[in-house]
C-alpha atoms as a PDB file:
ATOM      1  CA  UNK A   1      24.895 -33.025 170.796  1.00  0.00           C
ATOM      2  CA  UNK A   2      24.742 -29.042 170.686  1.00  0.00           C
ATOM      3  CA  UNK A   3      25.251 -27.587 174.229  1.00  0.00           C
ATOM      4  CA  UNK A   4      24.330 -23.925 175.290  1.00  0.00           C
ATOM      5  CA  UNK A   5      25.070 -21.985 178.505  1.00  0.00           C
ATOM      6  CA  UNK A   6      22.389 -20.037 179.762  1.00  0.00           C
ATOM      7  CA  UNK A   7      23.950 -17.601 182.028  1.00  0.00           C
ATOM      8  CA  UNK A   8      21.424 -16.240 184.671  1.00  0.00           C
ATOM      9  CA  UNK A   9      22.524 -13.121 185.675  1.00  0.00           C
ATOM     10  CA  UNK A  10      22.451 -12.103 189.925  1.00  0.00           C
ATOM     11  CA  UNK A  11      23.349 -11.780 193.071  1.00  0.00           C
ATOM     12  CA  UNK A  12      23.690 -14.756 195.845  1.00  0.00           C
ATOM     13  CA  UNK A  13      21.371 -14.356 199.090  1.00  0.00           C
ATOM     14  CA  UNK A  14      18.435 -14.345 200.471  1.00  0.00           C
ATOM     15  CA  UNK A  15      18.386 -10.162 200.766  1.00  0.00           C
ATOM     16  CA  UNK A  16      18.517 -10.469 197.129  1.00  0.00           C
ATOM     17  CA  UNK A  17      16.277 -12.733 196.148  1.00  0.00           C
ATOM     18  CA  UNK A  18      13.060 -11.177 194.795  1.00  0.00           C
ATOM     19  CA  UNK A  19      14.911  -8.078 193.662  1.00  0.00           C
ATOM     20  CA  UNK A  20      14.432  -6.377 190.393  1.00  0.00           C
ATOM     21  CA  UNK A  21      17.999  -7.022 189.519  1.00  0.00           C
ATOM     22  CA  UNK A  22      18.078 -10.570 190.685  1.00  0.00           C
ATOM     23  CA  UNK A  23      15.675 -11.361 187.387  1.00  0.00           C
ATOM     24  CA  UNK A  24      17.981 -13.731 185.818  1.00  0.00           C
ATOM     25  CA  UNK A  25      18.147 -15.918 188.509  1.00  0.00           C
ATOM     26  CA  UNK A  26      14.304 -16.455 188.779  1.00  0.00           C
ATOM     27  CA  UNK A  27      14.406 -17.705 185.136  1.00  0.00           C
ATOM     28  CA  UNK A  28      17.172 -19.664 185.088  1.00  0.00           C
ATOM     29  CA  UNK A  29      15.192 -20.856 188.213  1.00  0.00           C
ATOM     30  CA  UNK A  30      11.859 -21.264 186.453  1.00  0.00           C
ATOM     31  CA  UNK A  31      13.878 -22.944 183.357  1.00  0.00           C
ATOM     32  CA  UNK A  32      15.593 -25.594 185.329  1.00  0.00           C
ATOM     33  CA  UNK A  33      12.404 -26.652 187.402  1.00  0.00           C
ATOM     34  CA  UNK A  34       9.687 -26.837 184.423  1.00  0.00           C
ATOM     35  CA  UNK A  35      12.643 -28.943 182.708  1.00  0.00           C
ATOM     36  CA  UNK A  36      12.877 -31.160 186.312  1.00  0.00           C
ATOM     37  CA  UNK A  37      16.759 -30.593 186.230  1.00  0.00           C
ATOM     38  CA  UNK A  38      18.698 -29.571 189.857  1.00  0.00           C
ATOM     39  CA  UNK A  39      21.123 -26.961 190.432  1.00  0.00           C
ATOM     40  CA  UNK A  40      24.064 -28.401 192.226  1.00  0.00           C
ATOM     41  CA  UNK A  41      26.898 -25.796 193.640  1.00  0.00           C
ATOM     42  CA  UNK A  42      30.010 -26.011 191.498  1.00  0.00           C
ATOM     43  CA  UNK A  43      32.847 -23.739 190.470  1.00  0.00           C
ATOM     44  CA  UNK A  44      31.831 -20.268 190.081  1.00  0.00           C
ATOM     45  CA  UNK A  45      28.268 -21.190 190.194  1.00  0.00           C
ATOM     46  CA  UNK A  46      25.639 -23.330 190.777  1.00  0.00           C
ATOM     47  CA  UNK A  47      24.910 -25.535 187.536  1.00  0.00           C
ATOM     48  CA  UNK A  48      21.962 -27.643 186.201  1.00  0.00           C
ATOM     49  CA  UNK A  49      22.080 -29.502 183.409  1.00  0.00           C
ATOM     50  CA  UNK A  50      18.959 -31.002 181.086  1.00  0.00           C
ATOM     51  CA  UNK A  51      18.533 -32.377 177.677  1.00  0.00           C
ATOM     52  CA  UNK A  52      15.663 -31.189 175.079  1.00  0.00           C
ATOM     53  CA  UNK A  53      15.124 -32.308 171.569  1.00  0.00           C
ATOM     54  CA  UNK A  54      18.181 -33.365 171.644  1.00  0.00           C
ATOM     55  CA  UNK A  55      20.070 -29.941 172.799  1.00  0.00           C
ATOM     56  CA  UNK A  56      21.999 -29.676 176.153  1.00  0.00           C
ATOM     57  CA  UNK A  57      21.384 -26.760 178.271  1.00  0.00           C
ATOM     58  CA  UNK A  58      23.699 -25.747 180.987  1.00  0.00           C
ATOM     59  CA  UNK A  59      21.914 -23.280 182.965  1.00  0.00           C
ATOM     60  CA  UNK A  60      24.525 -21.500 185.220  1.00  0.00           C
ATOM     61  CA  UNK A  61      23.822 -18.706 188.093  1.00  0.00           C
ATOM     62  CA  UNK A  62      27.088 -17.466 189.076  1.00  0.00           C
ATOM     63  CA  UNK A  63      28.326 -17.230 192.569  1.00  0.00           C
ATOM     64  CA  UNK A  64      30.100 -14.401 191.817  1.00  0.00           C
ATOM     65  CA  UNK A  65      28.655 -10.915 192.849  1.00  0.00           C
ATOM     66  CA  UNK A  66      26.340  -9.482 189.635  1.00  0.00           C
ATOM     67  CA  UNK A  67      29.487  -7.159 188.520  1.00  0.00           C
ATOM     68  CA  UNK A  68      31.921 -10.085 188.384  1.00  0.00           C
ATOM     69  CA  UNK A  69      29.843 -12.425 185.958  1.00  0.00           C
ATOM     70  CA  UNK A  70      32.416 -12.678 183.844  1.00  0.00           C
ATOM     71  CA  UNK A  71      34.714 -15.156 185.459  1.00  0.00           C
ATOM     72  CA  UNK A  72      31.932 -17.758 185.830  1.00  0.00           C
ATOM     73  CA  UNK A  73      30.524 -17.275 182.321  1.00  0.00           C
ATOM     74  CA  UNK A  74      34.241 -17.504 180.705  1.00  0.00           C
ATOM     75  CA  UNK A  75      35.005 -20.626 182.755  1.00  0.00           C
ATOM     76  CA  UNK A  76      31.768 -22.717 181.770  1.00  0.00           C
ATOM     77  CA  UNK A  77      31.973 -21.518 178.531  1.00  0.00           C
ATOM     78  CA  UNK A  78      35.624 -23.370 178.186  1.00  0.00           C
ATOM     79  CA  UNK A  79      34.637 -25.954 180.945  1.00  0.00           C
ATOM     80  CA  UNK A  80      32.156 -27.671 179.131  1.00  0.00           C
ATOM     81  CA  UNK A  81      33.385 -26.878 175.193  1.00  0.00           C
ATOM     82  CA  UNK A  82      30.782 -24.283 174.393  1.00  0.00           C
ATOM     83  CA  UNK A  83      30.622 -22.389 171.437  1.00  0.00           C
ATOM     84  CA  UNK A  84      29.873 -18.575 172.199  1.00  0.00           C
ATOM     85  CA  UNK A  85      27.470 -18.332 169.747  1.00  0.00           C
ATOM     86  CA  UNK A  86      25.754 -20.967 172.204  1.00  0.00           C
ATOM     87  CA  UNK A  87      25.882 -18.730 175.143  1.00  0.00           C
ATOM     88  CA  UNK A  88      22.781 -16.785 175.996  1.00  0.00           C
ATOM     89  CA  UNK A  89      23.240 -14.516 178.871  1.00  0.00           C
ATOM     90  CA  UNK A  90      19.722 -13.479 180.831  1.00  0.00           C
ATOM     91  CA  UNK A  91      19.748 -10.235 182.831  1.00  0.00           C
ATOM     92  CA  UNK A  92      17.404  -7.074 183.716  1.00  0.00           C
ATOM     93  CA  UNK A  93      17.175  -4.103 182.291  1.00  0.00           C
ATOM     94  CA  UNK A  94      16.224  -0.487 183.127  1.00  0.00           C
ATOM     95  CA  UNK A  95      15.876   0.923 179.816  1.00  0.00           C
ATOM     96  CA  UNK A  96      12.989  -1.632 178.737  1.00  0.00           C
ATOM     97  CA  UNK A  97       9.351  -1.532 180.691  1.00  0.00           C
ATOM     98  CA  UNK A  98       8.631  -3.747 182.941  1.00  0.00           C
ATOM     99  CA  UNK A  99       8.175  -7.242 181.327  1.00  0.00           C
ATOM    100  CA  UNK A 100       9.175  -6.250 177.919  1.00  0.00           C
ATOM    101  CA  UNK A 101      11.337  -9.066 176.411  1.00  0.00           C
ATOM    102  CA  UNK A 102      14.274  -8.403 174.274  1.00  0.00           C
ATOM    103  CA  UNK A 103      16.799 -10.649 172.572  1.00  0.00           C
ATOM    104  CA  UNK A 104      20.142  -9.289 170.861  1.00  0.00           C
ATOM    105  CA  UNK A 105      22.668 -11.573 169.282  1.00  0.00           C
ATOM    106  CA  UNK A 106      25.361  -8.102 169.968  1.00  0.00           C
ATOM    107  CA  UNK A 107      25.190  -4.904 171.713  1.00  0.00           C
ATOM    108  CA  UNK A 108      26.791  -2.637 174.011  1.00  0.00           C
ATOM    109  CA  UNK A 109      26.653  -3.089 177.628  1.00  0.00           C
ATOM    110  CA  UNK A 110      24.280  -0.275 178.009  1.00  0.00           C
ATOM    111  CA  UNK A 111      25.418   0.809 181.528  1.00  0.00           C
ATOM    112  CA  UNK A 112      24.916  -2.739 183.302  1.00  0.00           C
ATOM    113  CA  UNK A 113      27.878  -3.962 185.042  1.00  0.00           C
ATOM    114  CA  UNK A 114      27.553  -8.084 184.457  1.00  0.00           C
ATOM    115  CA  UNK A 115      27.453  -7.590 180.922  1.00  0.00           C
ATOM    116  CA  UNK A 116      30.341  -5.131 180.946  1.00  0.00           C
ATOM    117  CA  UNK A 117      32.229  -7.493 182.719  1.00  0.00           C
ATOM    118  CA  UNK A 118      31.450 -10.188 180.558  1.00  0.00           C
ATOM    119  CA  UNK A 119      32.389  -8.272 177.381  1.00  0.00           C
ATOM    120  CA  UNK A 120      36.158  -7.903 179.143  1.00  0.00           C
ATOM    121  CA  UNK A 121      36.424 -11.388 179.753  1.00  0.00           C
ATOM    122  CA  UNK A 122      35.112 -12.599 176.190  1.00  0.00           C
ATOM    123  CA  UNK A 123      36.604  -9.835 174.751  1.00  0.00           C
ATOM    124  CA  UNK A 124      33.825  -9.311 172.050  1.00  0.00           C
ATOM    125  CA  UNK A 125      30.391  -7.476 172.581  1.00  0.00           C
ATOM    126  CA  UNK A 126      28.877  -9.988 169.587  1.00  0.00           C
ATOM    127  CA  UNK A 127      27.075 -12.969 172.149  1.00  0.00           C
ATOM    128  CA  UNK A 128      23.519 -13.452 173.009  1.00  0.00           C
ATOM    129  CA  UNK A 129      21.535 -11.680 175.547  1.00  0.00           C
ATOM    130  CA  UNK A 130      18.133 -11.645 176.842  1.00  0.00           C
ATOM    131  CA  UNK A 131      17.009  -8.628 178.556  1.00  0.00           C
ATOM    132  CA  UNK A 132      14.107  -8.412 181.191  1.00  0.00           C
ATOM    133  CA  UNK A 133      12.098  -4.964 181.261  1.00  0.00           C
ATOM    134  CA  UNK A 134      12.658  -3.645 185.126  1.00  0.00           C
ATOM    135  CA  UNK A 135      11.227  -0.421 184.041  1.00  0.00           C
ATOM    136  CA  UNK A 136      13.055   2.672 185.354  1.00  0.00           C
ATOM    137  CA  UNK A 137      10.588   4.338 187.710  1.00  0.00           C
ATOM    138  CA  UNK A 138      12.727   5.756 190.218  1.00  0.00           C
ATOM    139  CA  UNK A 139      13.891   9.596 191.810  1.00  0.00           C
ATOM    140  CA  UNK A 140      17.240  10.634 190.241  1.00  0.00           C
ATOM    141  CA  UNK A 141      20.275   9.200 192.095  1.00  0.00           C
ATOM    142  CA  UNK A 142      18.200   5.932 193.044  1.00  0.00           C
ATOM    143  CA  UNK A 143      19.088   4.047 190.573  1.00  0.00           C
ATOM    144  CA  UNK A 144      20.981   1.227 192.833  1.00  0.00           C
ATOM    145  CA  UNK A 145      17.973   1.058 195.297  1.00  0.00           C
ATOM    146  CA  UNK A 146      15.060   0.602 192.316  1.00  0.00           C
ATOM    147  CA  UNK A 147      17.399  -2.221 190.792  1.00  0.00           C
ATOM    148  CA  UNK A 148      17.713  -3.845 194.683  1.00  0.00           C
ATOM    149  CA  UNK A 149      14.495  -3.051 195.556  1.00  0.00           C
ATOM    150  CA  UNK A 150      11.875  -6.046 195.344  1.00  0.00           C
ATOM    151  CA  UNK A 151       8.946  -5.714 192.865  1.00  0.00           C
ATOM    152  CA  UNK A 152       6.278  -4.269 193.574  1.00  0.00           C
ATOM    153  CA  UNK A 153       2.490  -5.723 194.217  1.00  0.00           C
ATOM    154  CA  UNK A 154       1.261  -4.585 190.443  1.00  0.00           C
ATOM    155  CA  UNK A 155       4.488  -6.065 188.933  1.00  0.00           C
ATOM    156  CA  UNK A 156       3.854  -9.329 190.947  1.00  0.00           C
ATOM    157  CA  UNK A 157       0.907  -9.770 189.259  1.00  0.00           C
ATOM    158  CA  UNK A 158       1.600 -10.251 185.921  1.00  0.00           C
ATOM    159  CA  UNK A 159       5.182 -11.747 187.035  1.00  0.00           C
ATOM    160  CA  UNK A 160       3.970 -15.476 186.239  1.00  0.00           C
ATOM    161  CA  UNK A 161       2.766 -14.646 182.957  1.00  0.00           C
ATOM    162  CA  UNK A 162       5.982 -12.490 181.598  1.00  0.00           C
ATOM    163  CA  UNK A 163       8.090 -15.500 183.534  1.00  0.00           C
ATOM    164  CA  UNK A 164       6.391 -18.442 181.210  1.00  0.00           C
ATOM    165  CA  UNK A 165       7.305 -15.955 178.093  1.00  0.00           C
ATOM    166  CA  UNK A 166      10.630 -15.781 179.028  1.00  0.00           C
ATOM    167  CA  UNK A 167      11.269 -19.296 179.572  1.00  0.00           C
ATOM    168  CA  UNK A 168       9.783 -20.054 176.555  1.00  0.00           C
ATOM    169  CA  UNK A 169      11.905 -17.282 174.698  1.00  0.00           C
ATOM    170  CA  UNK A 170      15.104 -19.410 176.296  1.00  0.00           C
ATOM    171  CA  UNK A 171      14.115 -22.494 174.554  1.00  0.00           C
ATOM    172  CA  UNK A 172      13.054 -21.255 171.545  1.00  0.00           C
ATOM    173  CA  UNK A 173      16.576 -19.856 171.503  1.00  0.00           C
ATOM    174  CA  UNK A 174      18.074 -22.816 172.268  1.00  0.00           C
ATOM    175  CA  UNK A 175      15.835 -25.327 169.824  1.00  0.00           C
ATOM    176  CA  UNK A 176      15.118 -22.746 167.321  1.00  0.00           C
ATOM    177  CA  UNK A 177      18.055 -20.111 167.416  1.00  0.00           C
ATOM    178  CA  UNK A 178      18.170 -16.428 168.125  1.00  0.00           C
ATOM    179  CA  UNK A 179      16.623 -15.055 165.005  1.00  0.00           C
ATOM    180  CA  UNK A 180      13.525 -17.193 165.373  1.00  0.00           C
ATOM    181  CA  UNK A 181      13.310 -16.354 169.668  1.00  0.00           C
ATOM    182  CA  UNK A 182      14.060 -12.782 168.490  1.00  0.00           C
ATOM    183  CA  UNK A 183      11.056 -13.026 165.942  1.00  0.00           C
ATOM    184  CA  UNK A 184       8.702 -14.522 168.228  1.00  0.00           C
ATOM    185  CA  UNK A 185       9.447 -12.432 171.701  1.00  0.00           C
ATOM    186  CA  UNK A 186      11.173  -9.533 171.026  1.00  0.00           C
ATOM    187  CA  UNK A 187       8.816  -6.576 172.304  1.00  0.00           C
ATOM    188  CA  UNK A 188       6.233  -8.748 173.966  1.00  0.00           C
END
């Protein structure tokens, strides 16, 4: 059976929770509980663990802060026999508007520290991410406090519908592949 890792990208806590940055998290979240799997706190991580058309899909948060992803990602990736080309790494992004959904099978790190880490621990920039517009509306030097800021009331409300897309993108990746996800989501 073909396993994939879906590494949600965030940070543990409740004073993170509905931050801008913390977007991997709430689909990995939304992924697991429209599949009726159950995160259970492991090694590096919490894990949960579901089977569709026949595909596995490990969906892992880390436990490690959102700058040391790399750890967790490299151990489940080895852990459970995964093929990189099977990881697909979900995370925000400042240079996309809000909502947009973008899927790269390489790329540089552009500026975010969990993929940067992960790119030293795999040692290759050529693995799967998904990128969630954050937008980038903030003063110069605030950078750190738009990312941990929570949304706001106009992003809320079209939250559920970009948050159905992007779980959808995740499986299409993982029954379909990258190029077809990438086909079907990219820029929506």
């Amino acid at each position: 059976m073909k396993k994939l890792l879906i590494a949600g990208l965030g940070n543990i806590g409740p004073k993170y929770e509905d931050t801008r940055h913390n977007i991997g998290f709430k689909i990995a979240d939304q992924l697991v509980e429209e599949n009726k799997a159950i995160f259970e706190t492991q090694r590096l991580g919490d894990i949960a663990k579901f089977t569709k058309k026949g595909k596995q899909f490990i969906v892992l948060k880390p436990s490690t802060l959102m700058n040391l992803s790399g750890k967790a990602v490299d151990y489940w990736l080895k852990e459970e026999n995964i093929e990189l080309k099977n990881l697909l790494v979900v995370t925000d992004d400042l240079n996309l508007g809000f909502g947009t959904l973008r899927l790269k099978t390489k790329g540089s790190d552009g500026g975010h520290n969990g993929l940067k880490d992960i790119q030293t621990w795999m040692n290759t920039s050529k693995y799967n991410r998904f990128r969630f517009g954050i937008g980038n509306d903030y003063s110069s030097g605030n950078q750190i406090g738009f990312v941990l800021n929570n949304w706001d009331d106009e992003e809320r409300d079209k939250m559920k519908e970009r948050m159905e897309q992007s779980v959808k993108l995740v499986e299409t990746f993982g029954l379909a592949g990258p190029h077809r996800a990438m086909n079907d989501f990219n820029g929506s």
